[in-house]
N, C-alpha and C. Protein backbone atom coordinates (compact mmCIF):
# COMPACT_ATOMS: atom_id res chain seq x y z
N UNK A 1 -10.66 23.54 0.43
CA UNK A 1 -11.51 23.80 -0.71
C UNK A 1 -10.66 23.92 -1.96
N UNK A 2 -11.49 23.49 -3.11
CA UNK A 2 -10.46 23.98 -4.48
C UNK A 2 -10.39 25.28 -4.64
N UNK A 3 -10.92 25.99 -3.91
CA UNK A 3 -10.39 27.51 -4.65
C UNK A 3 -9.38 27.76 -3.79
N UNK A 4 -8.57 27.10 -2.63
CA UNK A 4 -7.60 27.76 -2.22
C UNK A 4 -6.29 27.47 -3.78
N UNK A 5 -5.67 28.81 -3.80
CA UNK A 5 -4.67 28.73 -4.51
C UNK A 5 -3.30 27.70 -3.72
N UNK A 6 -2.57 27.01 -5.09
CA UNK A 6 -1.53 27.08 -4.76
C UNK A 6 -0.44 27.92 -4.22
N UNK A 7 -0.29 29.22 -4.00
CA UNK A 7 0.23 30.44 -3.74
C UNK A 7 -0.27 30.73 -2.49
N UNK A 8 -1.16 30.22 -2.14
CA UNK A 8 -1.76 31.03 -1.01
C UNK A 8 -1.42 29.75 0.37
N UNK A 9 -1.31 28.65 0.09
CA UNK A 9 -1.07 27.39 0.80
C UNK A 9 0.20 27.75 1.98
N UNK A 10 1.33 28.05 0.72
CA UNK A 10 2.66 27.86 1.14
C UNK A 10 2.82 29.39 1.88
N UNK A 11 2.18 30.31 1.24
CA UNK A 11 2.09 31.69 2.25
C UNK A 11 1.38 31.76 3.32
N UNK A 12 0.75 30.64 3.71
CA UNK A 12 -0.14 30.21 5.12
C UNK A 12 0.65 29.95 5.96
N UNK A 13 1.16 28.80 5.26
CA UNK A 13 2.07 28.01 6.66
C UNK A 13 3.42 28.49 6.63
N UNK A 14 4.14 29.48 5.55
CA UNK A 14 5.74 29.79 5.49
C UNK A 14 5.37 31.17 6.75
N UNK A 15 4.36 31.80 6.67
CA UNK A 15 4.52 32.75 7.56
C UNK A 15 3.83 32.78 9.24
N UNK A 16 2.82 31.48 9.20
CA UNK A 16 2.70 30.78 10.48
C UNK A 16 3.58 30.64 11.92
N UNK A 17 3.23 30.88 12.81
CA UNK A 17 4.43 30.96 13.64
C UNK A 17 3.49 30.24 14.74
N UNK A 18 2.69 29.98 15.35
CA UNK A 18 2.05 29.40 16.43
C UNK A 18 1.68 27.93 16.09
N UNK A 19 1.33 26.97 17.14
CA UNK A 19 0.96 25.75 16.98
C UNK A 19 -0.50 26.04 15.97
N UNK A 20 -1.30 26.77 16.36
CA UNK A 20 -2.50 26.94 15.50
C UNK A 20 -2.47 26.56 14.08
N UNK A 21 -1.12 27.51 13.65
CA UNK A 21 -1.29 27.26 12.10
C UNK A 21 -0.92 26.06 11.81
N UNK A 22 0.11 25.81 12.41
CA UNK A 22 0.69 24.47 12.24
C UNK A 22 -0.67 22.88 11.36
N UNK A 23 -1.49 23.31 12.93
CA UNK A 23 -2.91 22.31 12.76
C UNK A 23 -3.62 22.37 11.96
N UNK A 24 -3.47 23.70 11.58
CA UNK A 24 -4.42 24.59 10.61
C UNK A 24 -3.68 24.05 9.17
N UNK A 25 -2.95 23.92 8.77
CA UNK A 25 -1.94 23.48 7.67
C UNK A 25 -2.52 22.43 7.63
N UNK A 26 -2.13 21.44 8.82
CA UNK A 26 -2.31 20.10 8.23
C UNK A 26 -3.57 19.51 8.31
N UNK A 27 -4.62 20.36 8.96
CA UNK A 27 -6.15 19.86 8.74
C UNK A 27 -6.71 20.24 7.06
N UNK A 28 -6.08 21.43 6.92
CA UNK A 28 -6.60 21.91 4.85
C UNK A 28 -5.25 20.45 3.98
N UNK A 29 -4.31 20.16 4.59
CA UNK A 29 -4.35 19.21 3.51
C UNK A 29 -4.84 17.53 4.10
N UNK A 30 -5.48 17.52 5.10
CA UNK A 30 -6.11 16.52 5.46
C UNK A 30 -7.44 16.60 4.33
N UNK A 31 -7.99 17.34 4.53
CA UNK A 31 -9.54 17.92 3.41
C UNK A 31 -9.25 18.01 2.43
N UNK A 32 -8.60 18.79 2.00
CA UNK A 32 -8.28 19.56 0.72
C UNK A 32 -8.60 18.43 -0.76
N UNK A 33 -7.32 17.26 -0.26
CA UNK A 33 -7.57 16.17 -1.34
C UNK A 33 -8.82 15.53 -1.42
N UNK A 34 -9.63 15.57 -0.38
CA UNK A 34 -10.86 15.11 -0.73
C UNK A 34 -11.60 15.60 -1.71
N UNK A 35 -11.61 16.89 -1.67
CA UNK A 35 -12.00 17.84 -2.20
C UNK A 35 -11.75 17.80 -4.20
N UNK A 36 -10.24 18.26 -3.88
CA UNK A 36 -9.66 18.46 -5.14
C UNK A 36 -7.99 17.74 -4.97
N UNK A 37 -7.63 16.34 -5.21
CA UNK A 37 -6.57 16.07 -4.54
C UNK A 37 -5.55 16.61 -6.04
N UNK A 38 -5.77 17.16 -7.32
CA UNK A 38 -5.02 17.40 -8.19
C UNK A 38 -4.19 19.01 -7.79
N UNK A 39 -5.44 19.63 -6.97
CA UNK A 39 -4.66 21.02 -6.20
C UNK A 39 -3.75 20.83 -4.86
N UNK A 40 -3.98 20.09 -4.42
CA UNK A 40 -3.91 19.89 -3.34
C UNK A 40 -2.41 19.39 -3.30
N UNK A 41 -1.73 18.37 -4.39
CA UNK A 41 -1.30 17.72 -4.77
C UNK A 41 -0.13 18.76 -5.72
N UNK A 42 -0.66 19.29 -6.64
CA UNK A 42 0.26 20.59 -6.81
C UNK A 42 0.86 21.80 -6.38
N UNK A 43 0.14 21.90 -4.95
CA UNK A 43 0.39 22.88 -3.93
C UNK A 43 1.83 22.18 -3.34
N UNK A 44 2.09 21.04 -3.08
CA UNK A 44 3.28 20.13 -2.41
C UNK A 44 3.95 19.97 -3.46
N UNK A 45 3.88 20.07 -5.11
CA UNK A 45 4.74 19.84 -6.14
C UNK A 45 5.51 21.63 -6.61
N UNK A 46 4.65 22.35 -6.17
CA UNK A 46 4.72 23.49 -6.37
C UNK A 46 6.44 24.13 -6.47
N UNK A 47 6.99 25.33 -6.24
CA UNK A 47 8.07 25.95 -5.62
C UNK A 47 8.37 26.24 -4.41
N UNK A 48 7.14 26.13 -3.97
CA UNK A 48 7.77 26.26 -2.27
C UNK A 48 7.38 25.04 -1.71
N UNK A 49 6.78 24.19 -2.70
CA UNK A 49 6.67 22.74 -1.84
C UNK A 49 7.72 22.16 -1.18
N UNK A 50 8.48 21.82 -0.92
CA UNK A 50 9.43 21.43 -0.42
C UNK A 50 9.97 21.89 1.13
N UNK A 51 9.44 23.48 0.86
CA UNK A 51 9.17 23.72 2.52
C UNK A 51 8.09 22.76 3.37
N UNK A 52 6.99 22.58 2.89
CA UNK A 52 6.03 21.57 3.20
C UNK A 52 5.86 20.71 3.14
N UNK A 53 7.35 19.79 2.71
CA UNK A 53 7.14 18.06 2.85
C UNK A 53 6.39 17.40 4.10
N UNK A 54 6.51 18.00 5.21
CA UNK A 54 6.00 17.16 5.97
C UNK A 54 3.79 17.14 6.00
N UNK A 55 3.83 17.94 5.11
CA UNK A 55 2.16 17.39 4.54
C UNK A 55 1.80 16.71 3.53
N UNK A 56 2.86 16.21 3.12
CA UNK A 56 2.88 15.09 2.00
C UNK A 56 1.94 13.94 2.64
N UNK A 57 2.43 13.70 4.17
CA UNK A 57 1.63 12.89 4.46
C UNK A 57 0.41 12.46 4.74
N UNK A 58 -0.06 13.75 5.37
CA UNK A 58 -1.40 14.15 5.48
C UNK A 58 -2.33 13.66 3.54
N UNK A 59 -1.80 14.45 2.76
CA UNK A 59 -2.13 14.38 1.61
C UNK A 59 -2.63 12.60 1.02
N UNK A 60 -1.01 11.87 1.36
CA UNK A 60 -1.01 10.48 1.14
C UNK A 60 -2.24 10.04 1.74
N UNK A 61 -2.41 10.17 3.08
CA UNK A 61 -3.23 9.64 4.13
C UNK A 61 -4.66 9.70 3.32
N UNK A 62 -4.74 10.44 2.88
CA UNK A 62 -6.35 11.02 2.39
C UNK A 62 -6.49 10.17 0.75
N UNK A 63 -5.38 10.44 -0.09
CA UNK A 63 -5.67 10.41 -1.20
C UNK A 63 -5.68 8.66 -1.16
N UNK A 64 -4.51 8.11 -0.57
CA UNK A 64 -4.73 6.10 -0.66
C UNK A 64 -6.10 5.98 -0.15
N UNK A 65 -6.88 6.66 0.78
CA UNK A 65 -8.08 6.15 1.65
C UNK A 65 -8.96 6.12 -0.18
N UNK A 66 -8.87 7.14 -0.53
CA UNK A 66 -9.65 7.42 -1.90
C UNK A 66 -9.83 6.52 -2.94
N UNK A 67 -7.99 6.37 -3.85
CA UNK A 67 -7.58 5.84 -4.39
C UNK A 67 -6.13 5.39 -4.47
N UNK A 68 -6.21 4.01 -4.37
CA UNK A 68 -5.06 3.65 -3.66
C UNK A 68 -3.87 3.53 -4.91
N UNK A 69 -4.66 3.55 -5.98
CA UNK A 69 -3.33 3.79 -7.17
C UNK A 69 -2.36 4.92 -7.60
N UNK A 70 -3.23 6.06 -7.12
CA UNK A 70 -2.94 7.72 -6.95
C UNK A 70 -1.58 7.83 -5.80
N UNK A 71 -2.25 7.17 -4.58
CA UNK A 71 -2.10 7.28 -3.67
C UNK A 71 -0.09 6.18 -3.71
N UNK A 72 -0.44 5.10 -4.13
CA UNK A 72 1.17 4.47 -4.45
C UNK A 72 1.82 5.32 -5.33
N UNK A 73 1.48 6.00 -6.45
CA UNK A 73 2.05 6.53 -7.21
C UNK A 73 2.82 7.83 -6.50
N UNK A 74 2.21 8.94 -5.51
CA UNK A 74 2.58 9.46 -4.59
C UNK A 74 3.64 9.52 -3.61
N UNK A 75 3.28 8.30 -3.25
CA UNK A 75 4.49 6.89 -2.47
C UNK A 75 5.60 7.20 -3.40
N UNK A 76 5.38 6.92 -4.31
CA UNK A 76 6.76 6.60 -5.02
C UNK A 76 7.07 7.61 -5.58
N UNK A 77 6.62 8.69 -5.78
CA UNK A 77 6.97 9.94 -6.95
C UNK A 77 7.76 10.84 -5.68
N UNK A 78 7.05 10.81 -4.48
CA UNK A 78 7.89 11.77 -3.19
C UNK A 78 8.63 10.53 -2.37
N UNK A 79 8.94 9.70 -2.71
CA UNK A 79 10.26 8.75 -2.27
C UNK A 79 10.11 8.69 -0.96
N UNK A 80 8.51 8.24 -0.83
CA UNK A 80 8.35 7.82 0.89
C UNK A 80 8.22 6.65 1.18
N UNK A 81 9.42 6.39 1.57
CA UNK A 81 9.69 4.90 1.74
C UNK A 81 9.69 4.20 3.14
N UNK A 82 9.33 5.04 3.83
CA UNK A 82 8.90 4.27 5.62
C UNK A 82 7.95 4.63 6.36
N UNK A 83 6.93 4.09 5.44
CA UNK A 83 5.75 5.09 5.92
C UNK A 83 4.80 3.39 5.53
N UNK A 84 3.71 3.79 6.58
CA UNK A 84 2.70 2.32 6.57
C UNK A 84 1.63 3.13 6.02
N UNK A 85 0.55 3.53 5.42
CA UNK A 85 -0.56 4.01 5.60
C UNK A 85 -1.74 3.01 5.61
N UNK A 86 -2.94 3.36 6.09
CA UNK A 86 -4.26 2.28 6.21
C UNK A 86 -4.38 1.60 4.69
N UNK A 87 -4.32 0.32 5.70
CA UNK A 87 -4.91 -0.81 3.96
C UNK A 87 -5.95 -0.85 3.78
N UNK A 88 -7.11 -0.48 4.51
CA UNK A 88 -8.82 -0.29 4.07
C UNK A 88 -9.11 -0.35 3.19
N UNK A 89 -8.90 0.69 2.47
CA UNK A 89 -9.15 1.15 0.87
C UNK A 89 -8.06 -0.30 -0.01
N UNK A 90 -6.88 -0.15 0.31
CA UNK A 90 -6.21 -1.32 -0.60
C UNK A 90 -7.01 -2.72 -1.11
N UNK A 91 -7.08 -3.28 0.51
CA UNK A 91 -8.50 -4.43 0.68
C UNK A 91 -9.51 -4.28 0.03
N UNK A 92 -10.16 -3.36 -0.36
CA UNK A 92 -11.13 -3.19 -1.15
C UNK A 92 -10.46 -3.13 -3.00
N UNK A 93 -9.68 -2.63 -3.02
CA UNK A 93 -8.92 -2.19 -4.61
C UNK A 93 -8.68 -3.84 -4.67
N UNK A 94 -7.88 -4.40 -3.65
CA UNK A 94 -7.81 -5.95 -4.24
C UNK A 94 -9.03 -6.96 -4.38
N UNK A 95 -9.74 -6.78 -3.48
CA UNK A 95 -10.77 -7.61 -3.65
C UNK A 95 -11.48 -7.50 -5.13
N UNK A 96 -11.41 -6.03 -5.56
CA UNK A 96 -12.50 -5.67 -6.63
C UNK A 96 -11.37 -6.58 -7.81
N UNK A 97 -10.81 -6.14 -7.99
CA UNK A 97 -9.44 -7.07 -9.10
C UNK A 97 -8.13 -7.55 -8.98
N UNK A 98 -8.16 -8.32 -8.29
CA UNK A 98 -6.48 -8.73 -7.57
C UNK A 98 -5.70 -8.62 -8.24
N UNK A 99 -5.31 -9.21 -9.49
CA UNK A 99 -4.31 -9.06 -10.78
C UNK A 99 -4.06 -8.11 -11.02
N UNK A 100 -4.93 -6.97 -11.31
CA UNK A 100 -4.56 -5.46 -11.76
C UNK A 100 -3.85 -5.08 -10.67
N UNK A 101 -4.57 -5.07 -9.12
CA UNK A 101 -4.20 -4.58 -8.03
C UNK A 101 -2.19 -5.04 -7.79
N UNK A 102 -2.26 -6.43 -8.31
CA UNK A 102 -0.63 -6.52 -7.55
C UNK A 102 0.17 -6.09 -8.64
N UNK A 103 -0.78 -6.01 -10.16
CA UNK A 103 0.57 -5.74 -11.13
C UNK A 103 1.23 -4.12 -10.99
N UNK A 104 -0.65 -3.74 -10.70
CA UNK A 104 0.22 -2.20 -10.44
C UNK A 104 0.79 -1.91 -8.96
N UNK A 105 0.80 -2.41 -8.02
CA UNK A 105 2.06 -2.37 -6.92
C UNK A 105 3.17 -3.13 -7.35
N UNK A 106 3.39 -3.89 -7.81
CA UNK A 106 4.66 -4.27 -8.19
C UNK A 106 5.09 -3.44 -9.21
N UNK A 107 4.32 -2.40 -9.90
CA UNK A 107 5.47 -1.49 -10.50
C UNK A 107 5.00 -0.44 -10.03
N UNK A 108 4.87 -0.54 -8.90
CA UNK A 108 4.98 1.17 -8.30
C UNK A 108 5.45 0.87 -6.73
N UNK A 109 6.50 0.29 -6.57
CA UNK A 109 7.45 0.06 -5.41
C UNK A 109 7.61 1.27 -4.85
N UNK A 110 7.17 1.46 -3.51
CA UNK A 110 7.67 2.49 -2.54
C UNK A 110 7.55 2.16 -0.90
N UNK A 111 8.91 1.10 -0.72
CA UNK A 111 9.37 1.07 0.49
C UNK A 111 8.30 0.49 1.28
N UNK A 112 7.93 0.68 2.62
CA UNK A 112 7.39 0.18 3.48
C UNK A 112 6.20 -0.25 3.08
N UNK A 113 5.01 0.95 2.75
CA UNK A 113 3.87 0.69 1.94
C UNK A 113 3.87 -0.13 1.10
N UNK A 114 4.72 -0.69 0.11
CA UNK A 114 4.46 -1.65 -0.40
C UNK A 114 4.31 -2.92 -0.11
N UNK A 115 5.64 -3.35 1.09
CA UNK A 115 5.18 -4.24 1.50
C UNK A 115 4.26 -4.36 1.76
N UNK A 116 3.26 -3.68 2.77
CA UNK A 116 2.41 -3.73 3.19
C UNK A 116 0.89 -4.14 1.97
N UNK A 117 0.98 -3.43 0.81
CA UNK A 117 0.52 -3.65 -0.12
C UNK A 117 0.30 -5.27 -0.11
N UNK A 118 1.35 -5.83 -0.79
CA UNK A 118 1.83 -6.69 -1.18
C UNK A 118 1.31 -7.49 -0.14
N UNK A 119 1.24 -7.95 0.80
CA UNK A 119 0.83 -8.48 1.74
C UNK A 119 -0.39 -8.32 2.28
N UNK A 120 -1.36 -7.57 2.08
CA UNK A 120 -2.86 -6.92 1.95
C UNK A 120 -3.24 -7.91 0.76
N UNK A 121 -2.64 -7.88 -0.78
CA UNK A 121 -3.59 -8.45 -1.79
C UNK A 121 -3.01 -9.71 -1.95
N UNK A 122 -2.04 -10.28 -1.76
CA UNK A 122 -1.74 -11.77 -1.47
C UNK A 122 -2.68 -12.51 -0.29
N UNK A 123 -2.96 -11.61 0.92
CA UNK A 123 -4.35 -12.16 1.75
C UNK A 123 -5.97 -12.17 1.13
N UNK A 124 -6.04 -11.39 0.60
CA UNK A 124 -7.00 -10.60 -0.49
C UNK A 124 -7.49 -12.01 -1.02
N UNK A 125 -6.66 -11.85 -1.87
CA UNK A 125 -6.48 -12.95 -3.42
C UNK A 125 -7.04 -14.25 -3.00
N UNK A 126 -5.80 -14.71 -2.27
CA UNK A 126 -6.05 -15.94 -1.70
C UNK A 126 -7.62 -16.48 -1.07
N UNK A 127 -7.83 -15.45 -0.54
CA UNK A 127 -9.33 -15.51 -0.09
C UNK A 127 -10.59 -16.28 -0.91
N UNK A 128 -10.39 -15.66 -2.60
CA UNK A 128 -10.96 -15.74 -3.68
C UNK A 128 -10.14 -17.13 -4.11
N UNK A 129 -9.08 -17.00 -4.49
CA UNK A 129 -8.79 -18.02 -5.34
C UNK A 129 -7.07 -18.21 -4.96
N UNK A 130 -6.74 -18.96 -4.43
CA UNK A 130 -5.05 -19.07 -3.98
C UNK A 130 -4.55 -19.65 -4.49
N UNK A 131 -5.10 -20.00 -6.02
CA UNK A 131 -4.25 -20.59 -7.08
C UNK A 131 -3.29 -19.80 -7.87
N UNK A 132 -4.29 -19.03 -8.17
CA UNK A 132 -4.19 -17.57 -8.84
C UNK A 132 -3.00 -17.01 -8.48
N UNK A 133 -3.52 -16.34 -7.10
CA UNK A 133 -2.56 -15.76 -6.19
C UNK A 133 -1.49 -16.24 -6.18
N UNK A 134 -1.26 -17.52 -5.83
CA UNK A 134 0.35 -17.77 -5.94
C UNK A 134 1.14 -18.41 -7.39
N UNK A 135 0.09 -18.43 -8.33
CA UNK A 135 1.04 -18.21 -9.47
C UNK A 135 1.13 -17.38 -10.06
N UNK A 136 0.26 -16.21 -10.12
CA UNK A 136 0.73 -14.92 -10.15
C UNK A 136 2.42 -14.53 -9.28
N UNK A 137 2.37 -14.45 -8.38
CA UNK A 137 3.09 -13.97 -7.43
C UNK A 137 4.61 -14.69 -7.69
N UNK A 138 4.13 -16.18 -8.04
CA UNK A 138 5.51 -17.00 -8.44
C UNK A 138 6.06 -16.26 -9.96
N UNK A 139 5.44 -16.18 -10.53
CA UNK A 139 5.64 -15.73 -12.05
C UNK A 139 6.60 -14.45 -11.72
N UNK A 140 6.25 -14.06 -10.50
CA UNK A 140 7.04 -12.61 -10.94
C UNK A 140 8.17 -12.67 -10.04
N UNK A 141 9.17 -11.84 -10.06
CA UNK A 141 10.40 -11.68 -9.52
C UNK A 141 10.26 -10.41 -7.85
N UNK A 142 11.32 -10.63 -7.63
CA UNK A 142 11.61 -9.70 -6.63
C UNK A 142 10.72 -10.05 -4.88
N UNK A 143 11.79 -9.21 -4.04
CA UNK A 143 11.02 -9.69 -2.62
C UNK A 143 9.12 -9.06 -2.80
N UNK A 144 8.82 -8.20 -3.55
CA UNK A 144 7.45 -7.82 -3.38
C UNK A 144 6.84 -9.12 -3.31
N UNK A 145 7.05 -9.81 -4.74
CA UNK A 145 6.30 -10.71 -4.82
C UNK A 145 6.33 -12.08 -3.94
N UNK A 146 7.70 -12.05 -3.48
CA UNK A 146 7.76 -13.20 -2.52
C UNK A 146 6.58 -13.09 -1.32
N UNK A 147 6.52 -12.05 -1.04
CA UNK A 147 5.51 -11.32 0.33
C UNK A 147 4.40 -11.85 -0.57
N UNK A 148 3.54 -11.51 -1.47
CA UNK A 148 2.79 -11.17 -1.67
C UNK A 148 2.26 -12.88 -1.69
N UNK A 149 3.06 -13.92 -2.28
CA UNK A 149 3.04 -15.33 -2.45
C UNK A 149 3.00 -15.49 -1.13
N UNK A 150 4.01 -15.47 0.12
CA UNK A 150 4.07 -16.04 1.64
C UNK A 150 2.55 -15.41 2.07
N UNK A 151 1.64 -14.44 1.89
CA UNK A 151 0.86 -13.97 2.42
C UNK A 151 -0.84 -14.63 2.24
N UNK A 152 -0.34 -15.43 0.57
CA UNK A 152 -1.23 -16.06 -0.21
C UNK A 152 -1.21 -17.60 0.47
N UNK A 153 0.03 -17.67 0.89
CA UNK A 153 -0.38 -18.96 1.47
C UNK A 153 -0.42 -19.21 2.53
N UNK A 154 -0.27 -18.44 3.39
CA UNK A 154 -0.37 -18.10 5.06
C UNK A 154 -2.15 -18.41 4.97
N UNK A 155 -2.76 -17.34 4.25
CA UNK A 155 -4.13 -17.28 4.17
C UNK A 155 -4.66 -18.40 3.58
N UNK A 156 -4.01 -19.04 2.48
CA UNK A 156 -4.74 -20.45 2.06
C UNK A 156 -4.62 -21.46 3.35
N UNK A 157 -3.10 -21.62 3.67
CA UNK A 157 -3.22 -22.58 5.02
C UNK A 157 -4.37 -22.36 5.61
N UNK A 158 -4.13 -20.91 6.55
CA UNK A 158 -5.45 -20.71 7.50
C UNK A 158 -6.93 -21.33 7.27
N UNK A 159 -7.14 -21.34 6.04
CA UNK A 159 -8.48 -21.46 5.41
C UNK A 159 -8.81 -23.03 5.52
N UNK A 160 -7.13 -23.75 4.51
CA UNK A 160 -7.15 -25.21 4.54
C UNK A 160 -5.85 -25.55 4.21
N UNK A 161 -5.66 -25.94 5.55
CA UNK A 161 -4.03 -26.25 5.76
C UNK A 161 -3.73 -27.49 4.80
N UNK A 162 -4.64 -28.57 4.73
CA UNK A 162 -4.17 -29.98 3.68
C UNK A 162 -4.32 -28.98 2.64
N UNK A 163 -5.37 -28.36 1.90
CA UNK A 163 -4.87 -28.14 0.84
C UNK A 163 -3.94 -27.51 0.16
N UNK A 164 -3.36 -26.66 0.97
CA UNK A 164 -2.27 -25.36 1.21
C UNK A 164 -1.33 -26.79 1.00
N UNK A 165 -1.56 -26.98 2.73
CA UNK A 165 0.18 -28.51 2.25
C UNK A 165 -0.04 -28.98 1.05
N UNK A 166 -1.04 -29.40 0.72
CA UNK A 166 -0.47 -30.41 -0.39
C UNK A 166 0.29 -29.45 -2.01
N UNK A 167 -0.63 -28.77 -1.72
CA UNK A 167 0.12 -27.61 -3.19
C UNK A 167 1.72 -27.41 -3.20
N UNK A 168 1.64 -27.54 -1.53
CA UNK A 168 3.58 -27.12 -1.59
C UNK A 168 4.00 -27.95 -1.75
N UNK A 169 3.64 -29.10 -1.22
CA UNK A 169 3.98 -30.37 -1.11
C UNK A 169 5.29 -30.33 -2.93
N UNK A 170 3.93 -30.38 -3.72
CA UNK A 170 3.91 -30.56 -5.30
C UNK A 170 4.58 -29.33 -5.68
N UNK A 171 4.98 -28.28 -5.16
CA UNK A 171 6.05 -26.94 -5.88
C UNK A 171 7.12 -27.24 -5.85
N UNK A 172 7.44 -26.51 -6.84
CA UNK A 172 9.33 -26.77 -7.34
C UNK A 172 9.86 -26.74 -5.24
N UNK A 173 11.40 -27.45 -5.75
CA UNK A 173 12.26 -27.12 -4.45
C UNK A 173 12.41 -25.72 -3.91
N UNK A 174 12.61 -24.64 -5.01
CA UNK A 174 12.81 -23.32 -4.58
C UNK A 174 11.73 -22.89 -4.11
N UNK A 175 10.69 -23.08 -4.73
CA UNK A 175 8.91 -22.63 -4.11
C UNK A 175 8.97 -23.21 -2.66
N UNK A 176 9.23 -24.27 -2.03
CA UNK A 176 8.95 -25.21 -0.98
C UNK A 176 9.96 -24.38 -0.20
N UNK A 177 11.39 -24.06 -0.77
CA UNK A 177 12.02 -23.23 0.34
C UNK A 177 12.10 -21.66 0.96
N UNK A 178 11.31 -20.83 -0.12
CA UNK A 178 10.97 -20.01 -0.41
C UNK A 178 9.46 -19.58 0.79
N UNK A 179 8.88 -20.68 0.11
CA UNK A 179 7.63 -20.95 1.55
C UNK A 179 7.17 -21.47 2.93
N UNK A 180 8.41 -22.28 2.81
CA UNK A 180 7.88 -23.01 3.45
C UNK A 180 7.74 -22.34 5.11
N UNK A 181 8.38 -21.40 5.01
CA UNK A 181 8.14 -20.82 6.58
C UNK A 181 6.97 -20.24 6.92
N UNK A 182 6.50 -19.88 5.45
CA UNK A 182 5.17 -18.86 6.03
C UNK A 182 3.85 -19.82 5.90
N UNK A 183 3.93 -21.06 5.40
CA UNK A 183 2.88 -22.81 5.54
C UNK A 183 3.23 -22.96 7.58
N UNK A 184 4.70 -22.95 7.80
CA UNK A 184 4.85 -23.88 8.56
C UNK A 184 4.68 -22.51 9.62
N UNK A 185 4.33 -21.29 9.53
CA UNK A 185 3.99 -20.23 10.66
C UNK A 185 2.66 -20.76 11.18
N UNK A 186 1.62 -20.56 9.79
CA UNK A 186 -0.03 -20.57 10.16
C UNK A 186 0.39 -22.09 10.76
N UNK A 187 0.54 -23.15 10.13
CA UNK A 187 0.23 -24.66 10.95
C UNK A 187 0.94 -24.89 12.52
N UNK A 188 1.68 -23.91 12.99
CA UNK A 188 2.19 -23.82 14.27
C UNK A 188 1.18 -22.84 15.14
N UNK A 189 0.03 -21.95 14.18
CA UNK A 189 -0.93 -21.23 15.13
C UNK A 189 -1.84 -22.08 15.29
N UNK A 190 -2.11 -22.87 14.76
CA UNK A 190 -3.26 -24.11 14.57
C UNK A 190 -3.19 -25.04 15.70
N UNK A 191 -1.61 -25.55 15.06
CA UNK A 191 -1.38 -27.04 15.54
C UNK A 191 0.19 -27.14 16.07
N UNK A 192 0.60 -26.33 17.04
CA UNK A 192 2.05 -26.25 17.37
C UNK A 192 2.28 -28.06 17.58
């Protein structure tokens, strides 16, 4: 609930000693962000947060299901970098605006999740429009975006492998080498 204090969080679980509380900890910040994820959220930023990193995740878990921009920003502000959480909610954030969706993961890089990101709205995209998608994705730098392009055209193949081929066909040399593994993955599930 929002009226639990920040003060009162970390004096729950610092003086906890049985598995109970333990559960008990991490079921209030399973809820909590639903609730109020700005308390919830300052309770783990707090002074004794740091005793309680390991409900960061719980927190993450809840707040990406919510909002998945909150939720990367999180990712990246507590430097959790090997962590997968559900793309549900992402899939939906990309579908509603793909462009916004990859510009703001590509500047809010955090480790595993992103890939995963990145590879959620490059399938996304493509779905809609895999033109888009992969010149977006070409335009920009770094392995995010490479994922996010191999994922765009994995999914265009799947959809329509001539037209997928032929696009690569026609991309620069670096695009063709860059891709060409993740064209020539889907056309080996097809057509080994």
């Amino acid at each position: 609930s929002s009226e639990v204090s920040a003060y009162m969080v970390p004096t729950a679980v610092r003086n906890g000693s049985g598995p109970s509380d333990i559960d008990l900890a991490r079921e209030l910040f399973r809820q909590w962000p639903k609730d109020d994820p700005t308390a919830a959220i300052a309770a783990l930023d707090g002074p004794d947060g740091a005793s309680m990193r390991n409900y960061r995740f719980e927190v993450v878990n809840t707040v990406i299901n919510q909002n998945p921009e909150l939720g990367l920003q999180l990712l990246q502000q507590w430097s959790i970098e090997n962590y997968g959480p559900d793309m549900a909610s992402v899939t939906t954030w990309a579908d509603a605006n793909p462009q916004h969706a990859a510009e703001f993961a590509l500047a809010h890089p955090c480790g595993y999740a992103s890939q995963m990101v990145a590879d959620t709205i490059g399938t996304e995209w493509a779905k809609a429009d895999p033109n888009a998608a992969l010149n977006f994705a070409l335009s920009q730098s770094g392995d995010l975006a490479n994922r996010m392009a191999a994922s765009a055209l994995k999914q265009w193949a799947g959809q329509d492998l001539q037209s997928a081929g032929d696009w690569l066909a026609s991309a620069s040399e670096q695009t063709q080498n860059s891709l060409s593994p993740a064209f020539i993955e889907t056309w080996a599930k097809q057509d080994p």
